[in-house]
N, C-alpha and C. Protein backbone atom coordinates (compact mmCIF):
# COMPACT_ATOMS: atom_id res chain seq x y z
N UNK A 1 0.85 -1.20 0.00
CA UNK A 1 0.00 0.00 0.00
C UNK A 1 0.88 1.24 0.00
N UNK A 2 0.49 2.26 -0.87
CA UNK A 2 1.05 3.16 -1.09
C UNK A 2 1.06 4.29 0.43
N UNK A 3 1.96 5.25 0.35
CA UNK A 3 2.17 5.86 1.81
C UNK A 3 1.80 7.33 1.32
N UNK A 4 1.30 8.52 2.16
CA UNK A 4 1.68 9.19 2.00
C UNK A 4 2.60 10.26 2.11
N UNK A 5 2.67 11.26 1.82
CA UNK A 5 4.17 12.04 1.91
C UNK A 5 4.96 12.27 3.10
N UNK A 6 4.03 12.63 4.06
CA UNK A 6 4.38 12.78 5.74
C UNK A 6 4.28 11.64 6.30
N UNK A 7 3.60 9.88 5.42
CA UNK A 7 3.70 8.90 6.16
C UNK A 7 5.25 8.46 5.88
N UNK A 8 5.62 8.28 4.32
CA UNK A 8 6.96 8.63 3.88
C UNK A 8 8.00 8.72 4.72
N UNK A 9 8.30 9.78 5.07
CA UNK A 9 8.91 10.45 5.44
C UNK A 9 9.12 10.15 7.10
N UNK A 10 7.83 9.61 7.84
CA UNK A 10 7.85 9.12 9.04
C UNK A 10 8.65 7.74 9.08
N UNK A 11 8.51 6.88 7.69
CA UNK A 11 8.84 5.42 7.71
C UNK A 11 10.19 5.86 7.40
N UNK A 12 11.07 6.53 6.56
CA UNK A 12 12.49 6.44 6.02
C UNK A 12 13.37 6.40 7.20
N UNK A 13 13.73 5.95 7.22
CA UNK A 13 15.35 5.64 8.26
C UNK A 13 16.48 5.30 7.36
N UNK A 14 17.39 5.35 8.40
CA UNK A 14 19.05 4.84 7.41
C UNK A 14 19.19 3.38 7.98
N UNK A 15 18.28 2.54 7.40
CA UNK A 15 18.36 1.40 7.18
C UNK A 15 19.45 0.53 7.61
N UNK A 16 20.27 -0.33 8.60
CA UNK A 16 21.00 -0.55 9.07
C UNK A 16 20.88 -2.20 9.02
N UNK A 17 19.90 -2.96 8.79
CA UNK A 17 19.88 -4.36 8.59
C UNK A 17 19.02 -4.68 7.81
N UNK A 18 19.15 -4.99 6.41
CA UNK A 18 18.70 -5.39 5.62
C UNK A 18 18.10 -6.97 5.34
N UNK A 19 17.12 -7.51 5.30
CA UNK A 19 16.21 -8.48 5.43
C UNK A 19 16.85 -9.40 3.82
N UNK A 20 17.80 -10.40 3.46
CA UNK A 20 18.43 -10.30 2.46
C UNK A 20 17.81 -11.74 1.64
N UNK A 21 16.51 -11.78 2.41
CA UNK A 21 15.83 -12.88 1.71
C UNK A 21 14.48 -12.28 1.04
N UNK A 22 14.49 -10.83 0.98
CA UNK A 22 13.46 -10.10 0.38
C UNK A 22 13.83 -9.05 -0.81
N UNK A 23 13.47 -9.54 -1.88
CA UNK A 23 14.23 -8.43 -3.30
C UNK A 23 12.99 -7.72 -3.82
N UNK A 24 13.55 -6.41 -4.26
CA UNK A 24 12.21 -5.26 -4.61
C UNK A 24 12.33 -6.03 -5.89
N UNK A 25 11.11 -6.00 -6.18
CA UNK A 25 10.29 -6.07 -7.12
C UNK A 25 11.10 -4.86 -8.33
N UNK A 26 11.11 -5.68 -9.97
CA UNK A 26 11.50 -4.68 -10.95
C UNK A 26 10.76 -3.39 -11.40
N UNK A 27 9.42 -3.60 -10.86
CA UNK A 27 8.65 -2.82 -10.82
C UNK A 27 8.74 -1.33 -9.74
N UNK A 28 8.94 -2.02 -8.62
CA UNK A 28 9.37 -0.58 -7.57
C UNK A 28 10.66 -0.06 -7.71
N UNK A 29 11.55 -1.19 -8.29
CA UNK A 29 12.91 -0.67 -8.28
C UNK A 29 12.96 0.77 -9.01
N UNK A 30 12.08 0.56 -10.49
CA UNK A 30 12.47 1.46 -11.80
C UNK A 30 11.28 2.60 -11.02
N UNK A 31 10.48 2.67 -10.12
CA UNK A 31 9.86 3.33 -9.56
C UNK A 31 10.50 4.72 -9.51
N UNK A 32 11.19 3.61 -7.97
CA UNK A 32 12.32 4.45 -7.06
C UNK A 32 13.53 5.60 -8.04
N UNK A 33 14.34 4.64 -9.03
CA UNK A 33 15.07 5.08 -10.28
C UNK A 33 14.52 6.13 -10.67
N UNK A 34 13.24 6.45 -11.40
CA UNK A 34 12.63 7.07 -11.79
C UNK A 34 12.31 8.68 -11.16
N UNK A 35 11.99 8.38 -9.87
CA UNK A 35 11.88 9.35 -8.95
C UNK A 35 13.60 10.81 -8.51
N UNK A 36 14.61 9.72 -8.94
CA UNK A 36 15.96 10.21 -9.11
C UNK A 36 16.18 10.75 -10.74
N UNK A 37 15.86 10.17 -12.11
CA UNK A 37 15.90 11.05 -13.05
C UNK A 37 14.66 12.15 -13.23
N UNK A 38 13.78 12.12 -12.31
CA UNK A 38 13.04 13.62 -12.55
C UNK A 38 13.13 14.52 -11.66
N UNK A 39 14.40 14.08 -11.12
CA UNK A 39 14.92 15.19 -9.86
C UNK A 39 15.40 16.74 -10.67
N UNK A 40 15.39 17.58 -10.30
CA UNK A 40 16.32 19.11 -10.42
C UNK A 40 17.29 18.81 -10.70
N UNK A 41 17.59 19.62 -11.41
CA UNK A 41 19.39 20.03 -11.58
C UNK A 41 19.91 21.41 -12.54
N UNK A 42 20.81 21.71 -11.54
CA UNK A 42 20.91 23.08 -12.39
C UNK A 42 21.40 23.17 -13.80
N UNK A 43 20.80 24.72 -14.59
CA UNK A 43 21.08 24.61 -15.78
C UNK A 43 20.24 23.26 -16.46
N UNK A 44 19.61 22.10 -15.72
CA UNK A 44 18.68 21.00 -16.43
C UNK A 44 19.86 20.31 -17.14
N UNK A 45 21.08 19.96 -16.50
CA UNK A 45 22.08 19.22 -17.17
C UNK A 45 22.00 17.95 -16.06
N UNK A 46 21.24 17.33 -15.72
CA UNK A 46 21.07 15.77 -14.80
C UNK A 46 22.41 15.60 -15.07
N UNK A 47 23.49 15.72 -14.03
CA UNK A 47 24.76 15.30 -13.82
C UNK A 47 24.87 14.24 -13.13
N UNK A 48 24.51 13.00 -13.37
CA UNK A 48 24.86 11.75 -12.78
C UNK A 48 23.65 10.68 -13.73
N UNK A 49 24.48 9.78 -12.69
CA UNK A 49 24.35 8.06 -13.43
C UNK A 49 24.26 7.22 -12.19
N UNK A 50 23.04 6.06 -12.56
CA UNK A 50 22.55 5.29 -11.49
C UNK A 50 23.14 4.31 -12.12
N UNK A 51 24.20 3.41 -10.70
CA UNK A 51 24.39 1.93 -11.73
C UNK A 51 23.70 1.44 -10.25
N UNK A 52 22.98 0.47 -11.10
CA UNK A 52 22.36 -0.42 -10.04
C UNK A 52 22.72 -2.07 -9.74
N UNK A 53 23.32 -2.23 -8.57
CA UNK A 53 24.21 -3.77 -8.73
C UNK A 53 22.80 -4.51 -7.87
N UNK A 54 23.14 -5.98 -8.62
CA UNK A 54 22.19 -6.96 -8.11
C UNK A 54 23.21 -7.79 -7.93
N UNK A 55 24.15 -7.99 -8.57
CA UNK A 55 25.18 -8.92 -8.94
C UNK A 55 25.89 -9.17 -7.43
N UNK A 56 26.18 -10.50 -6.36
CA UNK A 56 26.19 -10.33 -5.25
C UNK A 56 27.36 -10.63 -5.25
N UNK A 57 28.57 -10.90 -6.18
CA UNK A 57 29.99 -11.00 -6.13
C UNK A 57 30.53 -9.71 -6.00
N UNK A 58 29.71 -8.98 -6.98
CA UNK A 58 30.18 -7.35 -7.27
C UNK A 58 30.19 -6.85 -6.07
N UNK A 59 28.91 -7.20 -5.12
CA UNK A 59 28.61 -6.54 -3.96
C UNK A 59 29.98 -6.91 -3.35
N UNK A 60 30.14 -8.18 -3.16
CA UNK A 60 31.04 -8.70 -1.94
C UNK A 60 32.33 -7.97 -2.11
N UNK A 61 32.74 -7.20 -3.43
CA UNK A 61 34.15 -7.01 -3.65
C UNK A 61 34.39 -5.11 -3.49
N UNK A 62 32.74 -4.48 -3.01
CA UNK A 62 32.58 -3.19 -3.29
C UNK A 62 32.55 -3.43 -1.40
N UNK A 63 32.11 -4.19 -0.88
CA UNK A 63 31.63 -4.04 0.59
C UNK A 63 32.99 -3.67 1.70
N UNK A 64 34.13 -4.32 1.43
CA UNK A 64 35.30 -3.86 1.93
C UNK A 64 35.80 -2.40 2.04
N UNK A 65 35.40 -1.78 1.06
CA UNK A 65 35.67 -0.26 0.48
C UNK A 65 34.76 0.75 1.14
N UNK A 66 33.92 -0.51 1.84
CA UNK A 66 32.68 0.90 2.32
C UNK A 66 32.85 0.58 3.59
N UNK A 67 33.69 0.13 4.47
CA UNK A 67 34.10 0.33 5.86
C UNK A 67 33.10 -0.93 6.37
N UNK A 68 33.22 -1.80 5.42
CA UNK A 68 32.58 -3.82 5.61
C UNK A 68 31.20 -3.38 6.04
N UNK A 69 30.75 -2.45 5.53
CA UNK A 69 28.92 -2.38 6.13
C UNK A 69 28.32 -3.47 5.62
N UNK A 70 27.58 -3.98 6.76
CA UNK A 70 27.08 -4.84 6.15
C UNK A 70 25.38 -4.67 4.61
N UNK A 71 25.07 -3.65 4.79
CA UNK A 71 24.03 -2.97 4.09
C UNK A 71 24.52 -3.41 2.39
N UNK A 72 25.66 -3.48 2.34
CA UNK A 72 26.14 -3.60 1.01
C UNK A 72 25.90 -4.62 0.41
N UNK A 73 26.30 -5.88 1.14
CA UNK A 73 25.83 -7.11 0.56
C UNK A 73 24.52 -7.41 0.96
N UNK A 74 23.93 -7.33 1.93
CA UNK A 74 22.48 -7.73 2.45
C UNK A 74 21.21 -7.13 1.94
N UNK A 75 21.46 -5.87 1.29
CA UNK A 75 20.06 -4.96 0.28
C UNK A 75 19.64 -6.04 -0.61
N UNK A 76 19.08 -5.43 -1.35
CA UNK A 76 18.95 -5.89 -2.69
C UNK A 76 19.17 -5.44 -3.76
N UNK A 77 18.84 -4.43 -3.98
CA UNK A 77 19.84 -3.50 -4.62
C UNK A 77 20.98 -2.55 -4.43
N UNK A 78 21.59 -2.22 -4.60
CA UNK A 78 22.46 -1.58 -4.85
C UNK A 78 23.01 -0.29 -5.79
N UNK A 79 22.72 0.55 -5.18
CA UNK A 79 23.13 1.83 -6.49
C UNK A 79 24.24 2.70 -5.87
N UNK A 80 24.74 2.89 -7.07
CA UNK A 80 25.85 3.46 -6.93
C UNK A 80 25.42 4.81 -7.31
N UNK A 81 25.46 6.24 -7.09
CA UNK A 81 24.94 7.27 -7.83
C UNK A 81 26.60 7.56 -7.50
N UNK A 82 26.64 8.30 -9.39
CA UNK A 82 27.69 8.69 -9.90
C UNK A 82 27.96 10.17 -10.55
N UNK A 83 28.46 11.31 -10.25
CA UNK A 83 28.55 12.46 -10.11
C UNK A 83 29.20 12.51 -11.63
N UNK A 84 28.86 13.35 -12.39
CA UNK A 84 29.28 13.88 -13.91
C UNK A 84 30.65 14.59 -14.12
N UNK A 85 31.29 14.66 -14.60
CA UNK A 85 32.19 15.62 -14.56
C UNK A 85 32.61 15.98 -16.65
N UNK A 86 33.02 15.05 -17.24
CA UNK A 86 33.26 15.30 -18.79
C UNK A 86 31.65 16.03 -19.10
N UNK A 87 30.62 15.77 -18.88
CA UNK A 87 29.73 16.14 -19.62
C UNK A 87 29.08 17.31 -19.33
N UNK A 88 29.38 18.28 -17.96
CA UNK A 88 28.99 19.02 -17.62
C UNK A 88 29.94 20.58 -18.75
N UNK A 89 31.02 20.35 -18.66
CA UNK A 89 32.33 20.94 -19.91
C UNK A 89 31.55 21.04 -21.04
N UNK A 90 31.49 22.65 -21.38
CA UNK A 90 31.03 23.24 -22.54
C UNK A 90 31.62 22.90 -23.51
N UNK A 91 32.61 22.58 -23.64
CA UNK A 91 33.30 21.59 -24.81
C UNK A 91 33.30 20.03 -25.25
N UNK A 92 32.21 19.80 -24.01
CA UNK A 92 31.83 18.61 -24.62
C UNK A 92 31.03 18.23 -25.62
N UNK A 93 29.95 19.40 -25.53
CA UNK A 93 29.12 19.40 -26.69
C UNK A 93 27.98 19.00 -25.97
N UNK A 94 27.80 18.38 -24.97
CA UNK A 94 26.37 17.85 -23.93
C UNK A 94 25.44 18.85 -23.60
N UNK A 95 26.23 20.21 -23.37
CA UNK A 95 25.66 20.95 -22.68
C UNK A 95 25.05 21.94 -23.53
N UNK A 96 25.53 22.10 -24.81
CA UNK A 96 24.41 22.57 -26.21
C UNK A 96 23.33 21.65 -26.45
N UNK A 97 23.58 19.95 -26.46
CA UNK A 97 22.60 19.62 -26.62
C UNK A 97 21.26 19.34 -25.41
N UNK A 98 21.91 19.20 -24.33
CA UNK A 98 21.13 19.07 -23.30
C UNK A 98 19.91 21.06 -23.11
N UNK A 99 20.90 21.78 -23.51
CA UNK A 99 19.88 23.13 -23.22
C UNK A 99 18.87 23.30 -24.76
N UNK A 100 19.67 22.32 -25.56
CA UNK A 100 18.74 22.61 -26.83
C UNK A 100 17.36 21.88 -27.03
N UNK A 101 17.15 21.27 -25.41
CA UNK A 101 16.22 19.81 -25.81
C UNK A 101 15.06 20.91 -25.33
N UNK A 102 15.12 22.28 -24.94
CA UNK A 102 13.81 22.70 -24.94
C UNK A 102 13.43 23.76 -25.93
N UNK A 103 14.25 23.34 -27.04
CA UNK A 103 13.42 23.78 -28.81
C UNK A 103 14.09 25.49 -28.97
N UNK A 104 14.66 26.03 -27.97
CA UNK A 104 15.48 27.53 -28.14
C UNK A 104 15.67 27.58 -29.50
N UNK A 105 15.96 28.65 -30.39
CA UNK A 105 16.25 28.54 -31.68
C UNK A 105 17.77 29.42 -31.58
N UNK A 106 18.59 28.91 -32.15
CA UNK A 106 19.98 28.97 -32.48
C UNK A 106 20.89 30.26 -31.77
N UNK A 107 19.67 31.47 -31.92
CA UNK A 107 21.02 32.25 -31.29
C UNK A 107 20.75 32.54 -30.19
N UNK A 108 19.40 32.16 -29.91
CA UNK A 108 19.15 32.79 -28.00
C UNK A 108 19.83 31.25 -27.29
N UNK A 109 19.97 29.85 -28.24
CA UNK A 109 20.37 28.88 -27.31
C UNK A 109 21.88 28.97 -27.56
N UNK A 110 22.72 29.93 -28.47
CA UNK A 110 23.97 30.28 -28.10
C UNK A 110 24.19 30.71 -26.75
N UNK A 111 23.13 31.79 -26.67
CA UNK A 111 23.41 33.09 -25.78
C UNK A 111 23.31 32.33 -24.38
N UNK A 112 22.50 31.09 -23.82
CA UNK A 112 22.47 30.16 -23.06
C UNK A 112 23.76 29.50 -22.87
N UNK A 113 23.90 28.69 -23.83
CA UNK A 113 25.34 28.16 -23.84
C UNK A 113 26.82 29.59 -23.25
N UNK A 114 26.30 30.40 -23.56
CA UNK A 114 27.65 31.87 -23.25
C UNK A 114 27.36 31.60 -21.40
N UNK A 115 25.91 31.92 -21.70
CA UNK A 115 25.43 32.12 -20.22
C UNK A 115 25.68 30.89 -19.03
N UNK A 116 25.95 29.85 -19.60
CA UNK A 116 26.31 28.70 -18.67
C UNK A 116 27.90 28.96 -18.14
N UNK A 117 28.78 28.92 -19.51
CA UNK A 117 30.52 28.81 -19.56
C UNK A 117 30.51 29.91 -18.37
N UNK A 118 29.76 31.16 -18.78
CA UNK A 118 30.49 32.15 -17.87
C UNK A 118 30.57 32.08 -16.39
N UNK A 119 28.77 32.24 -16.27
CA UNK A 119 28.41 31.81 -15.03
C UNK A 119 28.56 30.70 -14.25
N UNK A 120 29.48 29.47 -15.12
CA UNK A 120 29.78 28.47 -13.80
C UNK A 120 31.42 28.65 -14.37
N UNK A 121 32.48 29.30 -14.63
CA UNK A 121 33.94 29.59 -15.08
C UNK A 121 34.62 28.78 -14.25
N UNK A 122 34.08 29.13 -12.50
CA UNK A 122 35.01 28.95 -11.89
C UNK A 122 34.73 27.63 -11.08
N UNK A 123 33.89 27.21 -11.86
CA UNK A 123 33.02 25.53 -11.18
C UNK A 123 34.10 24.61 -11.99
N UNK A 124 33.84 25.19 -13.49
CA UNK A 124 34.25 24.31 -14.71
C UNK A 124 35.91 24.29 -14.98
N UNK A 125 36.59 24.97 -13.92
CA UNK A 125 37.98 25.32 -14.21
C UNK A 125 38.78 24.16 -13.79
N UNK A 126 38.28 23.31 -13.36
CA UNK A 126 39.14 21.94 -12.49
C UNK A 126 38.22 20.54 -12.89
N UNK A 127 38.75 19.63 -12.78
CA UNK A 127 38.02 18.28 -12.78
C UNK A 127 37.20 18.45 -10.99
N UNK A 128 38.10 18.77 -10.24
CA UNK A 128 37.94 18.41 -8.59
C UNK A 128 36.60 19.25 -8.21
N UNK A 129 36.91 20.67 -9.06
CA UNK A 129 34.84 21.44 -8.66
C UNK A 129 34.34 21.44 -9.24
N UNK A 130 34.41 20.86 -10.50
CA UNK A 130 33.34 20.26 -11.01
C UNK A 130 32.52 18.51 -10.13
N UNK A 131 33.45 18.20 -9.81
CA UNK A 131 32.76 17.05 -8.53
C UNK A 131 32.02 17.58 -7.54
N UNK A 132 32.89 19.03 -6.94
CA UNK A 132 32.08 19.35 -5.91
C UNK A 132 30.82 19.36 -6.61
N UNK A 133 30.70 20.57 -6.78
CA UNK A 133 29.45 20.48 -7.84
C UNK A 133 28.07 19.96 -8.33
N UNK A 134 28.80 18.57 -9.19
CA UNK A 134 27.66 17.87 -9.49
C UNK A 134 27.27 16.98 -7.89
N UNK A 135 28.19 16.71 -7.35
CA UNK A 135 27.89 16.19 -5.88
C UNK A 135 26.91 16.14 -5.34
N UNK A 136 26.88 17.46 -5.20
CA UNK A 136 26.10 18.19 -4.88
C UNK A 136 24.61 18.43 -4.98
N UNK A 137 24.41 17.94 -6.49
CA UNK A 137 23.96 17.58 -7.17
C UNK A 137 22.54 16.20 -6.79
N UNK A 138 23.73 15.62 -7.05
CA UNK A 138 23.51 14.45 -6.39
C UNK A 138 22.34 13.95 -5.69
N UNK A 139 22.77 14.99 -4.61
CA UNK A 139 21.84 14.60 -3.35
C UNK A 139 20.26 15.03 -3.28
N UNK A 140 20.27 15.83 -4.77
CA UNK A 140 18.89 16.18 -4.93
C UNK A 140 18.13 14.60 -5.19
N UNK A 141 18.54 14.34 -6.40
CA UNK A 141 18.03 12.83 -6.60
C UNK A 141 17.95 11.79 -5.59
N UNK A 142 19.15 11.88 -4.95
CA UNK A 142 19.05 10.75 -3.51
C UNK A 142 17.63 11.13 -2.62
N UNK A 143 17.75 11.76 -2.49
CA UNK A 143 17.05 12.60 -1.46
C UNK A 143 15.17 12.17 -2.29
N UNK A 144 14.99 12.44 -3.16
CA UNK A 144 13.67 11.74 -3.95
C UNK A 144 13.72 10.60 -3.88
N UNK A 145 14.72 9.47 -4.28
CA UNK A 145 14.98 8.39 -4.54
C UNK A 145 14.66 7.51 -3.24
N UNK A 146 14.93 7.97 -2.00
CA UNK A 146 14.74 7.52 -0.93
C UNK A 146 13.53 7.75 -0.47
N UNK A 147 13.06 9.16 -0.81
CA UNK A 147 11.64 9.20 -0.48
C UNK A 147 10.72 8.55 -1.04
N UNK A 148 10.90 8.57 -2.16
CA UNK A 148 10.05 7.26 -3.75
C UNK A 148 10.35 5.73 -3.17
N UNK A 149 11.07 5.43 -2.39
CA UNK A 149 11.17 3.80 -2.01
C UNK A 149 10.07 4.15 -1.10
N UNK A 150 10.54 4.97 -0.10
CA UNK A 150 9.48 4.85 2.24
C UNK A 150 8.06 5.02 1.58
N UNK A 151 7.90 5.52 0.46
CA UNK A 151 6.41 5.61 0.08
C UNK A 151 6.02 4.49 -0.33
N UNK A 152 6.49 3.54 -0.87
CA UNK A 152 6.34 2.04 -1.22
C UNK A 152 6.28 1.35 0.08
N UNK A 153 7.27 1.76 1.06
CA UNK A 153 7.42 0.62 2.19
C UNK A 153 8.81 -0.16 1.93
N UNK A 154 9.77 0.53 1.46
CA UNK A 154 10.70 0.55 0.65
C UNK A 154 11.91 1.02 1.46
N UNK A 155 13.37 0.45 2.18
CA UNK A 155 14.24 1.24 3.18
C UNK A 155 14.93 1.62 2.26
N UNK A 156 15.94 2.31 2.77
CA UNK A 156 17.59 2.54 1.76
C UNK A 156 18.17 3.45 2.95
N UNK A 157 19.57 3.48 3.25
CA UNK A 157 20.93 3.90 4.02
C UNK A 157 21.89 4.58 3.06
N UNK A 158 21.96 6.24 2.77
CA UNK A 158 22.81 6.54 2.08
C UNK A 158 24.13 6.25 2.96
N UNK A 159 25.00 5.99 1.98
CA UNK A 159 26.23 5.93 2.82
C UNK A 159 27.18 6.83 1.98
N UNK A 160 27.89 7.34 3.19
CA UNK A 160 29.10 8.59 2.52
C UNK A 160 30.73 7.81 3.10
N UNK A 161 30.42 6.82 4.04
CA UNK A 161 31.48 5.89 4.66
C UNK A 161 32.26 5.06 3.37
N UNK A 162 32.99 5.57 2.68
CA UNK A 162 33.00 4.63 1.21
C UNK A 162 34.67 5.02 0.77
N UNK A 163 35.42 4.44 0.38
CA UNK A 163 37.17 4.81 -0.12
C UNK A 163 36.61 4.58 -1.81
N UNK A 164 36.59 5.78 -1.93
CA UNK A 164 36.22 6.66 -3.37
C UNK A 164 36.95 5.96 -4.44
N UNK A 165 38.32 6.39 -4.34
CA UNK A 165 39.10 5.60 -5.57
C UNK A 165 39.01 3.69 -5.23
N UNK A 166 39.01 3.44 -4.30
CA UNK A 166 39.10 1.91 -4.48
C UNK A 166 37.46 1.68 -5.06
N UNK A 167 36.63 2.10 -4.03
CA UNK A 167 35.23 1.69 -5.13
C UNK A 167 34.84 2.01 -6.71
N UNK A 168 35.74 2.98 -7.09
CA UNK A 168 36.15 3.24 -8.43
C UNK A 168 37.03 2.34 -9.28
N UNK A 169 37.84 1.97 -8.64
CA UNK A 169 38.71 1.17 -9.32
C UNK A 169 37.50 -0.45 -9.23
N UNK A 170 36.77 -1.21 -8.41
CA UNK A 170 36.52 -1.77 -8.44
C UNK A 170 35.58 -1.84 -9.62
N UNK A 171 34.89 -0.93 -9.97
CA UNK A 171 33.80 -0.11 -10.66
C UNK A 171 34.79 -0.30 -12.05
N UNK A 172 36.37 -0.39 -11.94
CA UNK A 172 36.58 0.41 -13.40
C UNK A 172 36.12 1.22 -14.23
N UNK A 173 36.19 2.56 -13.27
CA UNK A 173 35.03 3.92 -13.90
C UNK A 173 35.77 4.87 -14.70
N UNK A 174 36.23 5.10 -15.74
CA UNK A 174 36.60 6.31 -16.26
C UNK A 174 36.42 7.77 -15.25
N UNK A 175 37.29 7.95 -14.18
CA UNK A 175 36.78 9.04 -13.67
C UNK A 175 36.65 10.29 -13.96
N UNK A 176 37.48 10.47 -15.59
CA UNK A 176 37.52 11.72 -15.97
C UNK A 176 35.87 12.34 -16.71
N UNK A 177 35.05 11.18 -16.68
CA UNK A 177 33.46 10.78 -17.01
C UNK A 177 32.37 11.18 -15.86
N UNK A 178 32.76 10.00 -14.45
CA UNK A 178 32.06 10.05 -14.04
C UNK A 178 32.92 9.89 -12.32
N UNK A 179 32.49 10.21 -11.61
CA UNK A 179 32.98 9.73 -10.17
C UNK A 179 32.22 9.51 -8.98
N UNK A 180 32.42 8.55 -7.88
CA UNK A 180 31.35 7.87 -7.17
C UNK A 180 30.73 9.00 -5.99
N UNK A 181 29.77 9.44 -5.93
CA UNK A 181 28.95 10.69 -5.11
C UNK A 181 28.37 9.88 -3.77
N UNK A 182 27.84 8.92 -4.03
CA UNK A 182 27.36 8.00 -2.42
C UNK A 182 26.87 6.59 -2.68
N UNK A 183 27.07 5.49 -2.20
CA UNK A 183 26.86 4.39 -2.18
C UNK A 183 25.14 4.42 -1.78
N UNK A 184 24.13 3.45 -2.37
CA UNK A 184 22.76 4.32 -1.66
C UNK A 184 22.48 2.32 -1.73
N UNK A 185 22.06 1.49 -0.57
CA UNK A 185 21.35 0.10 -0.74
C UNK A 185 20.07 0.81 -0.94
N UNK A 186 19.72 -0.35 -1.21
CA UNK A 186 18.01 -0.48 -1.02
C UNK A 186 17.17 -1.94 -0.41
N UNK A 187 16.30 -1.96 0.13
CA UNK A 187 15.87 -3.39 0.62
C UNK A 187 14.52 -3.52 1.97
N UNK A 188 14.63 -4.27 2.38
CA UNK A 188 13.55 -4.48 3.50
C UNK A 188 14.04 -4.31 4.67
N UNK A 189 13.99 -3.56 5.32
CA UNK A 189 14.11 -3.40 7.28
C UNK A 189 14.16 -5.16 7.35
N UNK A 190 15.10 -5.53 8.78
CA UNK A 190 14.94 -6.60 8.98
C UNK A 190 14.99 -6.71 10.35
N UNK A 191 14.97 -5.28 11.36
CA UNK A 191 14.21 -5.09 12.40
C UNK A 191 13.25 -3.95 12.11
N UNK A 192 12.57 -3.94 13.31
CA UNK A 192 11.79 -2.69 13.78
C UNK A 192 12.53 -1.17 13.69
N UNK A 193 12.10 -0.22 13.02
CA UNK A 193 12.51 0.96 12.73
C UNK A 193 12.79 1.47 14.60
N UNK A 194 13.49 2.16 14.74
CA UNK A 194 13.83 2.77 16.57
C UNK A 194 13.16 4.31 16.01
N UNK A 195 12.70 4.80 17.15
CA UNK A 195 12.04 6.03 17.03
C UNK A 195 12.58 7.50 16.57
N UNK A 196 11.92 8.10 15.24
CA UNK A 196 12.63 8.76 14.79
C UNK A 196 13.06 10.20 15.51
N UNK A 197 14.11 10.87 16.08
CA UNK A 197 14.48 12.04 16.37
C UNK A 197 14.85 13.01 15.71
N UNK A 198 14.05 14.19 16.43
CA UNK A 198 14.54 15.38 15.44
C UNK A 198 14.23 16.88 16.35
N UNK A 199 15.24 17.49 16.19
CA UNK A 199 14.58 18.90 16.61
C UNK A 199 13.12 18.99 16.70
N UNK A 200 12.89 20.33 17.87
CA UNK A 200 11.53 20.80 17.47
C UNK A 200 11.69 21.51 16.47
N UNK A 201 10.30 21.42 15.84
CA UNK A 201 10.00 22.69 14.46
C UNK A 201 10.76 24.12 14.85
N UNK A 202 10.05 24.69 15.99
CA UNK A 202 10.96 26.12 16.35
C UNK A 202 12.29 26.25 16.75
N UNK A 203 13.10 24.71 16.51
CA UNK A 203 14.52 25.13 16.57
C UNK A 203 14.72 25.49 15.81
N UNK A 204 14.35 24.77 14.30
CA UNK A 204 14.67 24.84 12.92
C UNK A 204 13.93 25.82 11.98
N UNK A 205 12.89 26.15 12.57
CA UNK A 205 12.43 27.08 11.61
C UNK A 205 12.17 28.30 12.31
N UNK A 206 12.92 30.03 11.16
CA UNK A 206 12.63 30.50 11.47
C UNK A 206 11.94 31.61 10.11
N UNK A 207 10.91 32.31 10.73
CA UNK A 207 10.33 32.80 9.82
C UNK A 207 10.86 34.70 10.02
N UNK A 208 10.95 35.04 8.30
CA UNK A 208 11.65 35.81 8.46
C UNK A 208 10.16 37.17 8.00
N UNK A 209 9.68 37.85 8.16
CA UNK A 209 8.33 39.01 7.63
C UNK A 209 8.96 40.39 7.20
């Protein structure tokens, strides 16, 4: 049964024992997926890539790299969300076609393309902030992606606990392409959720008139 947004949001936790005799369905998986490519992103250049491992050797050889959590092998899925870096570069040519996919005609989608190079100069000047960056990025989609599972009844544990280049190298990722932003499982609680904590509202919110 479907949840709603504030039920959502009550059920999500960072998932800590995964139930590893229960696999999402292909159906919720591409759900969840789904909910991460219609996320935001600035400029509308979706800077990242979902690889999704099922494969449980792959798992076993990525799980060392993430500080032996056990979440890695025990989910059921597995995604890797992967931060952009070649395709975000006005010289790649992505970023004319990605601003051209909303029909601009030639010289106002130049004047776009001017308007990107300039205004991100000092993003686009390094491989390293351009990671920050799309990273950054990132977490817009995670952040849906996790909420699009708890609405199913659906856990996931982002993890940031992860040795970047070795899970890359395991990955054999072209990093000058793409580079690893957060390890994210997915799967079934395999205890009882513990009670969620949080500030009061009036710590956190303040209203400004």
């Amino acid at each position: 049964m479907n949840k709603t947004f504030m039920e959502a949001m009550d059920f999500r936790h960072a998932c800590k024992a995964f139930d590893d005799t229960k696999k999402i369905s292909d159906e919720d998986m591409n759900f969840i997926l789904e909910a991460g490519i219609k996320s935001p992103s600035s400029f509308g250049m979706e800077p990242w890539k979902f690889l999704v491992i099922t494969n449980e050797e792959l798992k076993a050889k990525i799980r060392p790299f993430c500080w032996d959590q056990v979440q890695i092998t025990s989910c059921s899925h597995l995604v890797i969300v992967l931060a952009a870096i070649d395709s975000v570069k006005v010289e790649s040519g992505l970023v004319r076609t990605k601003l051209g996919r909303k029909g601009f005609p030639d010289d106002k989608l130049e004047f776009y393309v001017g308007i990107y190079g300039s205004h991100l100069k000092d993003v686009l000047n390094s491989d390293e902030n351009i990671y920050s960056w799309t990273a950054r990025q990132t977490y817009i989609a995670i952040g849906n992606m996790m909420t699009g599972a708890a609405s199913k009844g659906i856990d996931s544990c982002p993890i940031e606990g992860f040795e970047k280049e070795n899970v890359e190298k395991v990955l054999g990722l072209d990093t000058s392409k793409f580079q690893v932003s957060c390890v994210l499982p997915f799967g079934y609680r395999l205890n009882e959720q513990s009670p969620q904590v949080r500030e009061p509202f009036e710590n956190i919110v303040e209203f400004i008139k």
